[in-house]
PDB file of N, CA and C in Angstrom:
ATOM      1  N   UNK A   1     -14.054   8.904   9.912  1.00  0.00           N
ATOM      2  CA  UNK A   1     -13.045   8.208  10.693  1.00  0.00           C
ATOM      3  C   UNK A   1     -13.333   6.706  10.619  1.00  0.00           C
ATOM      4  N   UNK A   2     -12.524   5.564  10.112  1.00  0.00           N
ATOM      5  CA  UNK A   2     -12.136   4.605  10.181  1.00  0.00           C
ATOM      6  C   UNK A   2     -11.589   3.354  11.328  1.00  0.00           C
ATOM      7  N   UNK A   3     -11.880   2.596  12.318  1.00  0.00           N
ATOM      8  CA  UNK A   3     -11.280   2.464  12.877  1.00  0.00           C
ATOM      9  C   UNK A   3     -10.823   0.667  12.303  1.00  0.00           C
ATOM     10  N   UNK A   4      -9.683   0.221  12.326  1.00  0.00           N
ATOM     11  CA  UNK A   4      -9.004  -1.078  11.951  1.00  0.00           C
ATOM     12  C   UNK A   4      -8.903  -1.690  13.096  1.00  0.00           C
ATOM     13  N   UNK A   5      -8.313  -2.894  13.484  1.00  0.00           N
ATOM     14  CA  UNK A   5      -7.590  -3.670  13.764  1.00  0.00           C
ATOM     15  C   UNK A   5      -6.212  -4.124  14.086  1.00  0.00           C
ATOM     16  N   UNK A   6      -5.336  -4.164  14.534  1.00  0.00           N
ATOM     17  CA  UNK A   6      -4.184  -4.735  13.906  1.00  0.00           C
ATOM     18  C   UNK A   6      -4.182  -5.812  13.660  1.00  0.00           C
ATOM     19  N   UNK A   7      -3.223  -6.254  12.483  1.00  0.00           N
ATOM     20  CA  UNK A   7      -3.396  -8.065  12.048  1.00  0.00           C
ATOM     21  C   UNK A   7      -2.953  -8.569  13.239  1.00  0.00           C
ATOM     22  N   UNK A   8      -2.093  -8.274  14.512  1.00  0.00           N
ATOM     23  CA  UNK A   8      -1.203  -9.109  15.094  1.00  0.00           C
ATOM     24  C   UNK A   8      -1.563  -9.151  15.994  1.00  0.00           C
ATOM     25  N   UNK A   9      -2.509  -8.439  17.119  1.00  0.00           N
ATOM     26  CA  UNK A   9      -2.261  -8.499  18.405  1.00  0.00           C
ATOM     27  C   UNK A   9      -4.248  -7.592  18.277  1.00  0.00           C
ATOM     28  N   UNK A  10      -4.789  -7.023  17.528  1.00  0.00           N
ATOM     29  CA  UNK A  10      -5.898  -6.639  17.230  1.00  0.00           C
ATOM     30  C   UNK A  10      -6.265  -5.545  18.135  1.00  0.00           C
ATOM     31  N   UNK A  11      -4.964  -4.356  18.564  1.00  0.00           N
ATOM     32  CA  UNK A  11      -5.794  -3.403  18.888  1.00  0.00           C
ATOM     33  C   UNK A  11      -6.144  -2.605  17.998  1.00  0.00           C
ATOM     34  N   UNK A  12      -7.203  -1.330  18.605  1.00  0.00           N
ATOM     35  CA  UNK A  12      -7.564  -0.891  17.498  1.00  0.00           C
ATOM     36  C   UNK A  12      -6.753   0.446  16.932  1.00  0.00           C
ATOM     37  N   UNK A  13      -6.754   0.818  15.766  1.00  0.00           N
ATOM     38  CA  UNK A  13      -5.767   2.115  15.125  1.00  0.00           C
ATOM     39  C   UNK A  13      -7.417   2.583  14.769  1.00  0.00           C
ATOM     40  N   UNK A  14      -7.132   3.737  14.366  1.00  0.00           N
ATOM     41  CA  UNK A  14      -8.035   5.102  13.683  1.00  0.00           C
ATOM     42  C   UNK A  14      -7.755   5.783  12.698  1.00  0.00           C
ATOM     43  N   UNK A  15      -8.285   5.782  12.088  1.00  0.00           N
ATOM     44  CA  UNK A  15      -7.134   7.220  10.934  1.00  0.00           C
ATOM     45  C   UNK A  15      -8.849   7.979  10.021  1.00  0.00           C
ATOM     46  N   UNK A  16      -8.486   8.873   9.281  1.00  0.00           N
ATOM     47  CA  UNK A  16      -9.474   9.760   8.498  1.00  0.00           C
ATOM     48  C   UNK A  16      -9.024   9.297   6.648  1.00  0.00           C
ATOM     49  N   UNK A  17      -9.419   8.407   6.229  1.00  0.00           N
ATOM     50  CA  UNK A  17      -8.596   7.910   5.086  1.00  0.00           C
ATOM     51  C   UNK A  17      -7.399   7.093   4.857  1.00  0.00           C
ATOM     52  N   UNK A  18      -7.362   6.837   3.727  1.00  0.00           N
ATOM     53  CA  UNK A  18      -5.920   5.603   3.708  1.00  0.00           C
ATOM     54  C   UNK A  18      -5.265   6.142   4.106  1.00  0.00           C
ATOM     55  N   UNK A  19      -4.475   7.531   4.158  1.00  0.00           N
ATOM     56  CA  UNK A  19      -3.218   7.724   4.132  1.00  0.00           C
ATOM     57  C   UNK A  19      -2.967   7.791   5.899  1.00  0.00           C
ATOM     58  N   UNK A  20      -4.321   8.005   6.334  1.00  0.00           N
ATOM     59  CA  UNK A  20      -3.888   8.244   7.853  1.00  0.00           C
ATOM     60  C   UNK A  20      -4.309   6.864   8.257  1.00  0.00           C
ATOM     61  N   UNK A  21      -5.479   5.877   8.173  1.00  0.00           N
ATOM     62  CA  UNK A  21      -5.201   4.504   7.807  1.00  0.00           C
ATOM     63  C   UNK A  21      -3.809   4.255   8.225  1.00  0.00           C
ATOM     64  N   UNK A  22      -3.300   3.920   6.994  1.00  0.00           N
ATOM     65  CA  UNK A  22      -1.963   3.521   6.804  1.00  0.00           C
ATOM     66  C   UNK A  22      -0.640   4.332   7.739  1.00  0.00           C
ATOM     67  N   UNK A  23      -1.008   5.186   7.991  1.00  0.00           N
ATOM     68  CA  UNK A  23       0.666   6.074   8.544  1.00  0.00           C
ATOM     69  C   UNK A  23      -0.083   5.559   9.966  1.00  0.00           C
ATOM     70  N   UNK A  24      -1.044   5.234  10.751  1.00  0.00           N
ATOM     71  CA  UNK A  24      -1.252   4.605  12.169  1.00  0.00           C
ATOM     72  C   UNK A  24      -1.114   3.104  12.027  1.00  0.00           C
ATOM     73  N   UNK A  25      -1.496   2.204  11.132  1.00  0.00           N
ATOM     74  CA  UNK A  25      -0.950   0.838  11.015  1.00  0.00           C
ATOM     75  C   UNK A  25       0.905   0.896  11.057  1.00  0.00           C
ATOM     76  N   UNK A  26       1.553   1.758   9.658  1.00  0.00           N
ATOM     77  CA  UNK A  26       2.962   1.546  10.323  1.00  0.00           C
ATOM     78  C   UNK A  26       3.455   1.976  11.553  1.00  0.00           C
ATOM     79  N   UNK A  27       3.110   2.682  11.935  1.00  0.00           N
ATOM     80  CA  UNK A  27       3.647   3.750  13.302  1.00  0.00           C
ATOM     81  C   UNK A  27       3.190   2.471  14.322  1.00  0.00           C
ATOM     82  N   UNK A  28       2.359   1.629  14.291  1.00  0.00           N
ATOM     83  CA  UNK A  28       1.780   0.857  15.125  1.00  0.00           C
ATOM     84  C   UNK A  28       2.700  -0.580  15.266  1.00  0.00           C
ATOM     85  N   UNK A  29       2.719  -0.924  13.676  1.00  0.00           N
ATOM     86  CA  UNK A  29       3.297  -1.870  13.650  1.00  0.00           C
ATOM     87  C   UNK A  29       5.050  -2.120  13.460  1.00  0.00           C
ATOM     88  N   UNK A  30       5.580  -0.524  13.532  1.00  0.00           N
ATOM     89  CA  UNK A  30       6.923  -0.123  13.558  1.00  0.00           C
ATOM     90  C   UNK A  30       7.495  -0.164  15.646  1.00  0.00           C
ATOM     91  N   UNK A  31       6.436   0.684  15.752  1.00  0.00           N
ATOM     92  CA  UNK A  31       6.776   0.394  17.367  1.00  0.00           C
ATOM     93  C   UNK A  31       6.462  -0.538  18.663  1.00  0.00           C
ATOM     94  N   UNK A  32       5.365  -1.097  18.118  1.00  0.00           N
ATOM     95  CA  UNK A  32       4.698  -2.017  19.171  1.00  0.00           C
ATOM     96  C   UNK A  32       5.280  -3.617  18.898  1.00  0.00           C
ATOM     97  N   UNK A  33       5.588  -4.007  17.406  1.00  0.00           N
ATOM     98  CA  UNK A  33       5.836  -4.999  16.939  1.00  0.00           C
ATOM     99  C   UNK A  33       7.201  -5.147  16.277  1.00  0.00           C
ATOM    100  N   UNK A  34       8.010  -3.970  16.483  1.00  0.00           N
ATOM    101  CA  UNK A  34       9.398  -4.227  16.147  1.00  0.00           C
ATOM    102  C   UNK A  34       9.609  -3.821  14.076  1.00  0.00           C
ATOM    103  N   UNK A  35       8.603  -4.191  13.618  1.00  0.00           N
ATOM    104  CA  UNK A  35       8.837  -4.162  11.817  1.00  0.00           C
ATOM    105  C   UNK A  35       9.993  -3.167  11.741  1.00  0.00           C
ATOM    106  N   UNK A  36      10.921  -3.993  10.679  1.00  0.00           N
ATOM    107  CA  UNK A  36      11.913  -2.908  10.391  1.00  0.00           C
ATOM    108  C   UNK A  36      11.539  -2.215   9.093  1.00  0.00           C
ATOM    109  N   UNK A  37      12.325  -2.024   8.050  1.00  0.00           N
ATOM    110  CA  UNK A  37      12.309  -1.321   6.705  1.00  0.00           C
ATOM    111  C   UNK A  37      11.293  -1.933   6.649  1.00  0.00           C
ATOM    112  N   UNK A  38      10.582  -0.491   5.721  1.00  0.00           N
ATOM    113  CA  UNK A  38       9.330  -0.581   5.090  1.00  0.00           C
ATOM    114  C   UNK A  38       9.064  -0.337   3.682  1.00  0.00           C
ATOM    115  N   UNK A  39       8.138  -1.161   2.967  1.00  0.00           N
ATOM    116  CA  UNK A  39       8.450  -0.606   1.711  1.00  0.00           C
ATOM    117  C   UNK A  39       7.097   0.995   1.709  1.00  0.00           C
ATOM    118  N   UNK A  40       6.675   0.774   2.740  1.00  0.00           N
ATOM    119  CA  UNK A  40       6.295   2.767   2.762  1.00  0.00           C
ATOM    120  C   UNK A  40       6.923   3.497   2.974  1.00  0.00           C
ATOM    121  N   UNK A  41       7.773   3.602   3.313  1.00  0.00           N
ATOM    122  CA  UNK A  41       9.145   4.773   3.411  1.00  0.00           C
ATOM    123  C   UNK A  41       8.523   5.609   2.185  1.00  0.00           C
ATOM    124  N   UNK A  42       8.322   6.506   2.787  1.00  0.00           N
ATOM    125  CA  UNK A  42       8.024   8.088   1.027  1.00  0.00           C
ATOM    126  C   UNK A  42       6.976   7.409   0.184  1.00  0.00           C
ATOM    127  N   UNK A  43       6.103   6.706   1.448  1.00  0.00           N
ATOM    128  CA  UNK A  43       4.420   7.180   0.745  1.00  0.00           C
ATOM    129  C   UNK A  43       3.456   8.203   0.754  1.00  0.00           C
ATOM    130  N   UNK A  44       4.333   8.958   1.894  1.00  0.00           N
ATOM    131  CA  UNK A  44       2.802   9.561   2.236  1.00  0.00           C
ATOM    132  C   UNK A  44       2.686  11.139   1.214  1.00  0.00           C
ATOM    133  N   UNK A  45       0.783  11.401   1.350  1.00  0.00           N
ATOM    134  CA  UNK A  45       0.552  12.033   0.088  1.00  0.00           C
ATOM    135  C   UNK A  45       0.658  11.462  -1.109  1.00  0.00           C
ATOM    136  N   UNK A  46       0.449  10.027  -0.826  1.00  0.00           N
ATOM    137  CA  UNK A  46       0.083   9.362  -1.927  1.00  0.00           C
ATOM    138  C   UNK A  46      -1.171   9.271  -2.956  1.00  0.00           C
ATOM    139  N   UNK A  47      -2.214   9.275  -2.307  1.00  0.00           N
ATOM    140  CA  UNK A  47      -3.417   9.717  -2.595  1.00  0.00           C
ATOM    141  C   UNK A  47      -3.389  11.067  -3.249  1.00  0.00           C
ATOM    142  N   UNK A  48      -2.562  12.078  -3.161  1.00  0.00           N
ATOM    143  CA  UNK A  48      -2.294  13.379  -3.938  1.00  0.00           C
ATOM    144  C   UNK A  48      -1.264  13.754  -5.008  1.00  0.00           C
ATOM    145  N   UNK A  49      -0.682  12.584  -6.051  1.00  0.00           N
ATOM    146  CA  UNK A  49       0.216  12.643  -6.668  1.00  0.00           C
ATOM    147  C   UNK A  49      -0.025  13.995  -7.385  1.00  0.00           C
ATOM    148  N   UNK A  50       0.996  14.848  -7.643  1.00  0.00           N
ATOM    149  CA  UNK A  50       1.528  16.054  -8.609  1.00  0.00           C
ATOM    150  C   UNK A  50       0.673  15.897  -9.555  1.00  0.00           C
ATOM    151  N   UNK A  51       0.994  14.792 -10.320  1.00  0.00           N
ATOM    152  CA  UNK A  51       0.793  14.679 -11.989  1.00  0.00           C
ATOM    153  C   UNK A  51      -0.728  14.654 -12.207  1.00  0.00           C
ATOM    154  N   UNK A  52      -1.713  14.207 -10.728  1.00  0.00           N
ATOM    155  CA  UNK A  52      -3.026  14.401 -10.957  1.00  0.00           C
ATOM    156  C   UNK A  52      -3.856  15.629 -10.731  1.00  0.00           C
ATOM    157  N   UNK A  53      -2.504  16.627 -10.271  1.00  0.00           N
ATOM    158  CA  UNK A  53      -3.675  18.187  -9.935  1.00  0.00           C
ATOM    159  C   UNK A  53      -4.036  18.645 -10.989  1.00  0.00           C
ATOM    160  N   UNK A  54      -3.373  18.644 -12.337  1.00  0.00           N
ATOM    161  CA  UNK A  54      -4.495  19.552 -13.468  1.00  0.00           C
ATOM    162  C   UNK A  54      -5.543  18.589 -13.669  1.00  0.00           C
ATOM    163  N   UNK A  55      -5.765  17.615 -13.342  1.00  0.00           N
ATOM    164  CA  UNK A  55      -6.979  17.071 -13.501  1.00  0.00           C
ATOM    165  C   UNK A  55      -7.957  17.022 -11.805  1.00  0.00           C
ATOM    166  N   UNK A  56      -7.621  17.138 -10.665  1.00  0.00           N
ATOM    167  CA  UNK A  56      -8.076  17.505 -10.007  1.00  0.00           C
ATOM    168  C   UNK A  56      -8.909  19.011 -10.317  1.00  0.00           C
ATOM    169  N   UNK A  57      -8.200  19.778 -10.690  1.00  0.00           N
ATOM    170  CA  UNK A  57      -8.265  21.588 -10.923  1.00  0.00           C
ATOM    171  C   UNK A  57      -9.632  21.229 -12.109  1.00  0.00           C
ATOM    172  N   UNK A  58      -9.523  20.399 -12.822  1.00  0.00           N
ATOM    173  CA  UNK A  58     -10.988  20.153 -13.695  1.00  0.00           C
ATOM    174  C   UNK A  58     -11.447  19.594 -13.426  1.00  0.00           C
ATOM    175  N   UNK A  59     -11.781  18.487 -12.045  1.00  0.00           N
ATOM    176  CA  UNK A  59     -12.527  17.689 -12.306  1.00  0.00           C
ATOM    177  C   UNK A  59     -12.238  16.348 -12.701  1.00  0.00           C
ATOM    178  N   UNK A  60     -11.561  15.677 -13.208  1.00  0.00           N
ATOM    179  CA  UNK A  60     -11.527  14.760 -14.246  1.00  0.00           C
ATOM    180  C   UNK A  60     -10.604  13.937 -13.388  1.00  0.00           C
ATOM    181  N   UNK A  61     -10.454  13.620 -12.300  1.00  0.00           N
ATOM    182  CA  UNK A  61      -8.922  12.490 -11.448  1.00  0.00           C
ATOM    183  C   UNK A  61      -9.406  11.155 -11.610  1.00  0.00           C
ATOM    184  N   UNK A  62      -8.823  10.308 -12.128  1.00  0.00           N
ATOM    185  CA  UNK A  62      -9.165   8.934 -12.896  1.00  0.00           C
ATOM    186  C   UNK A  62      -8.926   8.150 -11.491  1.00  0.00           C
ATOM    187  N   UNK A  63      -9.918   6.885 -11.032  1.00  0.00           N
ATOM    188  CA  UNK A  63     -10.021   6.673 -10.137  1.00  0.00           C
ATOM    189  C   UNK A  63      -9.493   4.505 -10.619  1.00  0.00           C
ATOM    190  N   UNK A  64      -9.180   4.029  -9.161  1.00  0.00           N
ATOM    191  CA  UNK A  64      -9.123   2.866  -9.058  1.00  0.00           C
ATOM    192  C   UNK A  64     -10.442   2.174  -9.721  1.00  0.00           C
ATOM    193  N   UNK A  65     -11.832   2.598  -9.405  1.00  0.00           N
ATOM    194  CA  UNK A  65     -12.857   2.049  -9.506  1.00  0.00           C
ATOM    195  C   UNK A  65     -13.841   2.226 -10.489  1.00  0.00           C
ATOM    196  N   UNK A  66     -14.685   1.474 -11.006  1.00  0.00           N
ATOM    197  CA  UNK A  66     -15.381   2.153 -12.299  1.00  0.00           C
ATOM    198  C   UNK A  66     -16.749   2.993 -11.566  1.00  0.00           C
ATOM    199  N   UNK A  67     -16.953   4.186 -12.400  1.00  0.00           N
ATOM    200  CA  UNK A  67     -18.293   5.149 -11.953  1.00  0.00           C
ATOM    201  C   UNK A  67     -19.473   4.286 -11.406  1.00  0.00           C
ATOM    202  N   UNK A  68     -20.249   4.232 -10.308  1.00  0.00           N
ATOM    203  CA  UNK A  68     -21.269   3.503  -9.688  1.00  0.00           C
ATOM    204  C   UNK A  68     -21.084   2.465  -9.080  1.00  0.00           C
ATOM    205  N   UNK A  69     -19.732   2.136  -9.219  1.00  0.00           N
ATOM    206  CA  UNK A  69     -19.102   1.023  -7.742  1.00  0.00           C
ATOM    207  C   UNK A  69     -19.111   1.776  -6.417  1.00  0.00           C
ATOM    208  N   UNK A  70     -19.608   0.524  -5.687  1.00  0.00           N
ATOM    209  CA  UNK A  70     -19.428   0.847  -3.817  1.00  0.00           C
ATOM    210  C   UNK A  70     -18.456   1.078  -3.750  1.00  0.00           C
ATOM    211  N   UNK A  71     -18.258   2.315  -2.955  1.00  0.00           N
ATOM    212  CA  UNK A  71     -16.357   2.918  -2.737  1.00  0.00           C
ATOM    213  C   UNK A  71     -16.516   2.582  -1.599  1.00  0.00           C
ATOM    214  N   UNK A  72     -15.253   1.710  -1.207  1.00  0.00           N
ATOM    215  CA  UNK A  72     -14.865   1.188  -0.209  1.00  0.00           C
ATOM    216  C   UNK A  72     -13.763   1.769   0.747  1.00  0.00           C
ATOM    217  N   UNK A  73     -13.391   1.402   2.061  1.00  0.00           N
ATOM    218  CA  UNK A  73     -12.067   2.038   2.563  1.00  0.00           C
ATOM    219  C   UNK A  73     -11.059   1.574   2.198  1.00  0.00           C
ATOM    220  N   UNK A  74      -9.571   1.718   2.389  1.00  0.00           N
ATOM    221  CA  UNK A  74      -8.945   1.318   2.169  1.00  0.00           C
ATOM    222  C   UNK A  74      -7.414   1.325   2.708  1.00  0.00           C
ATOM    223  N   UNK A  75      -6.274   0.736   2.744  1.00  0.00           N
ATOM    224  CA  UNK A  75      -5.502   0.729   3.501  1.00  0.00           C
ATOM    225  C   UNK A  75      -4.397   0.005   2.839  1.00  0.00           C
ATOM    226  N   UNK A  76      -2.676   0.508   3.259  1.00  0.00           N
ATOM    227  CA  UNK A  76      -1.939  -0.261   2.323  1.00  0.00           C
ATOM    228  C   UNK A  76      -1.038  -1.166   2.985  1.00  0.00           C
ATOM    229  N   UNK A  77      -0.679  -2.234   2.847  1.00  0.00           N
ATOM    230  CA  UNK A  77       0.025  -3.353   3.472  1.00  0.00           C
ATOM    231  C   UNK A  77       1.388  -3.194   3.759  1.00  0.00           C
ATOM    232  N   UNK A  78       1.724  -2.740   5.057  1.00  0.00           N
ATOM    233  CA  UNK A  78       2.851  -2.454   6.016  1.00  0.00           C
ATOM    234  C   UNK A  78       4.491  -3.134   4.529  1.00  0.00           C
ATOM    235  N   UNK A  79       3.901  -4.117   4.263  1.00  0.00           N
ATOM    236  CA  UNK A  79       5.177  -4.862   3.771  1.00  0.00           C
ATOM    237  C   UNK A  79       4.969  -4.723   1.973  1.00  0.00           C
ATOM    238  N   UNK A  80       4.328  -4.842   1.088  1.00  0.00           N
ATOM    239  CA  UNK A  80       4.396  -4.505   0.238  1.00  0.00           C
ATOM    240  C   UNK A  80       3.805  -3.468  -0.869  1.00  0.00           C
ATOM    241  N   UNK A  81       2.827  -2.505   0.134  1.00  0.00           N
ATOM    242  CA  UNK A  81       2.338  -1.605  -0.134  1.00  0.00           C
ATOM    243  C   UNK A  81       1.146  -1.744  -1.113  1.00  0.00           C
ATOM    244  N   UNK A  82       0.783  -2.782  -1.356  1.00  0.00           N
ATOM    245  CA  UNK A  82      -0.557  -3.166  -2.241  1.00  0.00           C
ATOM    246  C   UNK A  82      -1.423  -2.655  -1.056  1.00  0.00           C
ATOM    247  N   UNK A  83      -2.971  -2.108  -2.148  1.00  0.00           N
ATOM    248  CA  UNK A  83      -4.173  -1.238  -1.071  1.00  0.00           C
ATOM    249  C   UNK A  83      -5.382  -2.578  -1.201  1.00  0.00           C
ATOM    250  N   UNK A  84      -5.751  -2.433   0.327  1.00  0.00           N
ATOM    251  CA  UNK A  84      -6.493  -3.560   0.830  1.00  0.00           C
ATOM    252  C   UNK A  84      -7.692  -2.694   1.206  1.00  0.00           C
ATOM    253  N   UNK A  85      -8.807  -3.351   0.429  1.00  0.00           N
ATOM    254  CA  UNK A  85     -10.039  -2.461   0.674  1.00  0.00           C
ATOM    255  C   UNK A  85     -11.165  -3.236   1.287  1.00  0.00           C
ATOM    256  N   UNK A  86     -11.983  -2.629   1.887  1.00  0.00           N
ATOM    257  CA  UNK A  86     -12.858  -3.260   2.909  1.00  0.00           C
ATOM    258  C   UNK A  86     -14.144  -2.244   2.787  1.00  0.00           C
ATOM    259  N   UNK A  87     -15.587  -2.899   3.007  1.00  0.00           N
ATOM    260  CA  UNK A  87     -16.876  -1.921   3.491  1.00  0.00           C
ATOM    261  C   UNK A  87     -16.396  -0.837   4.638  1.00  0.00           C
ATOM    262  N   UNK A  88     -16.002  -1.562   5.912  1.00  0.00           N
ATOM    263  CA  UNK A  88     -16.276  -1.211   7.038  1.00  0.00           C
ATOM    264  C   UNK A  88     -14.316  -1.459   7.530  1.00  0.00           C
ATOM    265  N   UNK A  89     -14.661  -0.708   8.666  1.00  0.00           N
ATOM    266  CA  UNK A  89     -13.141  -1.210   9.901  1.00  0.00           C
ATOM    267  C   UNK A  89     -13.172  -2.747   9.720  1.00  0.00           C
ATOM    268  N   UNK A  90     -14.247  -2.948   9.763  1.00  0.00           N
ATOM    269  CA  UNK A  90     -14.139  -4.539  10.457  1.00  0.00           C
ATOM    270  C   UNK A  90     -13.422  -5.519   8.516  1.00  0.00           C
ATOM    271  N   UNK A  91     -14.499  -5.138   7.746  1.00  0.00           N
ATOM    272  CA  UNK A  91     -14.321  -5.620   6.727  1.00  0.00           C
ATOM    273  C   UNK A  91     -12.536  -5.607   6.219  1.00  0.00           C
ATOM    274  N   UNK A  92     -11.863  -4.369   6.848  1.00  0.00           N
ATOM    275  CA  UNK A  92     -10.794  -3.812   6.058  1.00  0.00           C
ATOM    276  C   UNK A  92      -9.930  -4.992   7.021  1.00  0.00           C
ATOM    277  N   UNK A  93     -10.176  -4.980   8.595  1.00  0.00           N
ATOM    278  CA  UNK A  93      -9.229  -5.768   9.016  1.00  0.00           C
ATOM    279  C   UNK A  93      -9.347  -7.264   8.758  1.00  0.00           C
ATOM    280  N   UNK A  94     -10.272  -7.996   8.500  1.00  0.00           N
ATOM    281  CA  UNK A  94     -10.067  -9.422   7.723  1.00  0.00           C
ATOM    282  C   UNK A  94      -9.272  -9.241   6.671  1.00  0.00           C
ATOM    283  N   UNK A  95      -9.426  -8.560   5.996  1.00  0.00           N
ATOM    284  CA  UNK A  95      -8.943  -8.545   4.384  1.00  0.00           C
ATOM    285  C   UNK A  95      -7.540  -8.346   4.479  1.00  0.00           C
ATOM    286  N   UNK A  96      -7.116  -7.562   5.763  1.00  0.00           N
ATOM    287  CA  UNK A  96      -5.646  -7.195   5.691  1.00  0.00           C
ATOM    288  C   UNK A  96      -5.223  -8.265   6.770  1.00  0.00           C
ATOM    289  N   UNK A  97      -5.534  -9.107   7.539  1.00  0.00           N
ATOM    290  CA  UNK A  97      -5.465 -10.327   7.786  1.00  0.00           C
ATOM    291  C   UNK A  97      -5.389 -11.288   6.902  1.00  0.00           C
ATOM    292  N   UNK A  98      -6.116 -11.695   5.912  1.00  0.00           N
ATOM    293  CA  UNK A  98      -6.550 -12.555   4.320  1.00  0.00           C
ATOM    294  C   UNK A  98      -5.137 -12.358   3.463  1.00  0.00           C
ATOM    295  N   UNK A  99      -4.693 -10.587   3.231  1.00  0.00           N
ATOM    296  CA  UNK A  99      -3.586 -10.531   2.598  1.00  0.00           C
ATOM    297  C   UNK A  99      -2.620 -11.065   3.104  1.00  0.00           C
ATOM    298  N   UNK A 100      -2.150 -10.610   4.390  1.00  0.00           N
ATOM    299  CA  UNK A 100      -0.470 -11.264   5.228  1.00  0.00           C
ATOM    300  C   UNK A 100      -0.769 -12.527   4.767  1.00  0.00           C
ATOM    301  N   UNK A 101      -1.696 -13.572   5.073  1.00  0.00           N
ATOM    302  CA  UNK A 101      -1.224 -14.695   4.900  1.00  0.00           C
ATOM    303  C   UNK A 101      -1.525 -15.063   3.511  1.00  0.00           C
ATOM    304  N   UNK A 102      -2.153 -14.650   2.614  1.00  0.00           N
ATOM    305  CA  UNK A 102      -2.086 -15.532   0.817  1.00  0.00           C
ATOM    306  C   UNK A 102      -0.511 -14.392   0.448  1.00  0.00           C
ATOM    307  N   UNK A 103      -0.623 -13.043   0.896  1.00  0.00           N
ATOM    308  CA  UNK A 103       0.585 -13.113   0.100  1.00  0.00           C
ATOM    309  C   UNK A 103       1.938 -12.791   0.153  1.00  0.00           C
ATOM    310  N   UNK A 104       1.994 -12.871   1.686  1.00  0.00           N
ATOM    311  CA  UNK A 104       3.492 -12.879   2.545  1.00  0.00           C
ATOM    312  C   UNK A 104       3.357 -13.853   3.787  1.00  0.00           C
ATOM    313  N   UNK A 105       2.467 -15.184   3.647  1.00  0.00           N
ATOM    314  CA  UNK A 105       2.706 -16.238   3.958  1.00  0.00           C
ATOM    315  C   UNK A 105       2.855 -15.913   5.616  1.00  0.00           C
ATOM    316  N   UNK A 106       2.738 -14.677   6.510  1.00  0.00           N
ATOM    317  CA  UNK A 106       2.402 -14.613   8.086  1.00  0.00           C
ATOM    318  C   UNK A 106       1.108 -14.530   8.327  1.00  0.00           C
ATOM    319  N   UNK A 107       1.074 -15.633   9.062  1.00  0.00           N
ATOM    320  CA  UNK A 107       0.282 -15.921  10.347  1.00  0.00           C
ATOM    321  C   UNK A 107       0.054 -15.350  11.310  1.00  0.00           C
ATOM    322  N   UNK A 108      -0.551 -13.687  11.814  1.00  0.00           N
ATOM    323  CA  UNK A 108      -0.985 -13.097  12.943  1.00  0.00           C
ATOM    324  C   UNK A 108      -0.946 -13.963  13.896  1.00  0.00           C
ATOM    325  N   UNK A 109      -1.118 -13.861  15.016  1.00  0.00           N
ATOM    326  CA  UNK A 109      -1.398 -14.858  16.299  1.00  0.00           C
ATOM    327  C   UNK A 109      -3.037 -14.536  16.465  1.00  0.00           C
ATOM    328  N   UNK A 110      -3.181 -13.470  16.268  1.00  0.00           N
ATOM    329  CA  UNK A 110      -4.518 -12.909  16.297  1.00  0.00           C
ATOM    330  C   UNK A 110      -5.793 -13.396  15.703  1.00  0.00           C
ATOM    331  N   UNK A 111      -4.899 -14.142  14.569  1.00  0.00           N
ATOM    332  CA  UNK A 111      -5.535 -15.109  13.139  1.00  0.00           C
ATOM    333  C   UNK A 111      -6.004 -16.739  13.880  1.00  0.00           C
ATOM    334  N   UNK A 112      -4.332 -17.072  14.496  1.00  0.00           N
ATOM    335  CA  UNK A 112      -4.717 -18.119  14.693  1.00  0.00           C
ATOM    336  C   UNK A 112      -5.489 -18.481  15.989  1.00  0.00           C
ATOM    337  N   UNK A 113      -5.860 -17.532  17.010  1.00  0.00           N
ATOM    338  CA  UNK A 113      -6.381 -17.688  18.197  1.00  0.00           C
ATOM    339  C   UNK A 113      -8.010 -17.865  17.359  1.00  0.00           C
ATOM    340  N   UNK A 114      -8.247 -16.907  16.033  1.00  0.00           N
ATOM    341  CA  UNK A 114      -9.638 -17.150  15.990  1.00  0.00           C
ATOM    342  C   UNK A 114     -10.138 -18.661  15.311  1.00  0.00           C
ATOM    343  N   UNK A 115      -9.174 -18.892  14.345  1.00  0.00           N
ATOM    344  CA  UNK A 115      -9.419 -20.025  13.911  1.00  0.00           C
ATOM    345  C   UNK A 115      -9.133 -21.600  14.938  1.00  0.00           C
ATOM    346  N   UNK A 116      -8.825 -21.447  16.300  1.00  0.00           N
ATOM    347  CA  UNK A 116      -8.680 -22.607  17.540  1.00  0.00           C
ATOM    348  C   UNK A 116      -9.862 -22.174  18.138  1.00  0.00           C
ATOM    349  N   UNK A 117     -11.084 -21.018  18.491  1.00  0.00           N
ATOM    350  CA  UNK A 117     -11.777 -20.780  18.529  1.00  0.00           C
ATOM    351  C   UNK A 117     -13.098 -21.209  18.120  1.00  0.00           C
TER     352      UNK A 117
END
C-alpha cells in the first residue's frame, strides 16, 4: 500500500499499485476539486493489457525499466496520463507536483504555500 498526496490541497489518497494509485487521485481530484474530462476515461486495467497475457502465461512481459533498476511506484497524471514515478509516497507526490507545473503549467496552492515557507 502506497500512500500520496494530493498536488492541490495535500490530503492523503492510498491505493495498492498504480492503477489503484491513480483511480483514488481521479476520484479525488474529480470530486473534491471539481476536474472535468479526463484523459483517463478507459484506463483502468491498464497495467494488464490483452496483448501482454501470452507473454505473461511465459514469463517474458517486457517492462518500462531495464533488468536491475530500482522499481519504483508509480502513478498517472489526472490530465495527460503520462506515469510519474517516485521511491516512496512522499517521493511520488513531489514528482507529481514537479509534473503539473513543467508540463501543464498549474500551480497547486499546496506548491506555493511551501515555497513562501
Amino acid at each position: 500500500m502506497t500512500t500520496i498526496r494530493c498536488p492541490v490541497c495535500s490530503e492523503f489518497l492510498d491505493g495498492d499499485g498504480e492503477s489503484e494509485l491513480t483511480r483514488a487521485l481521479l476520484e479525488h481530484m474529480t470530486n473534491v476539486h471539481d476536474m472535468q474530462e479526463s484523459a483517463l476515461t478507459g484506463t483502468e486495467g491498464r497495467e494488464h493489457r490483452p496483448e501482454l497475457w501470452e507473454g505473461m502465461k511465459r514469463g517474458t512481459v517486457p517492462y518500462d525499466r531495464e533488468p536491475g533498476e530500482d522499481i519504483e511506484e508509480s502513478v498517472l497524471c489526472p490530465y495527460c496520463v503520462s506515469r510519474i514515478y517516485g521511491h516512496d509516497g512522499e517521493d511520488l507526490s513531489i514528482n507529481l507536483r514537479v509534473h503539473l507545473k513543467e508540463a501543464h503549467d498549474i500551480w497547486p496552492p499546496s506548491t506555493v504555500r511551501e515555497l513562501l515557507e
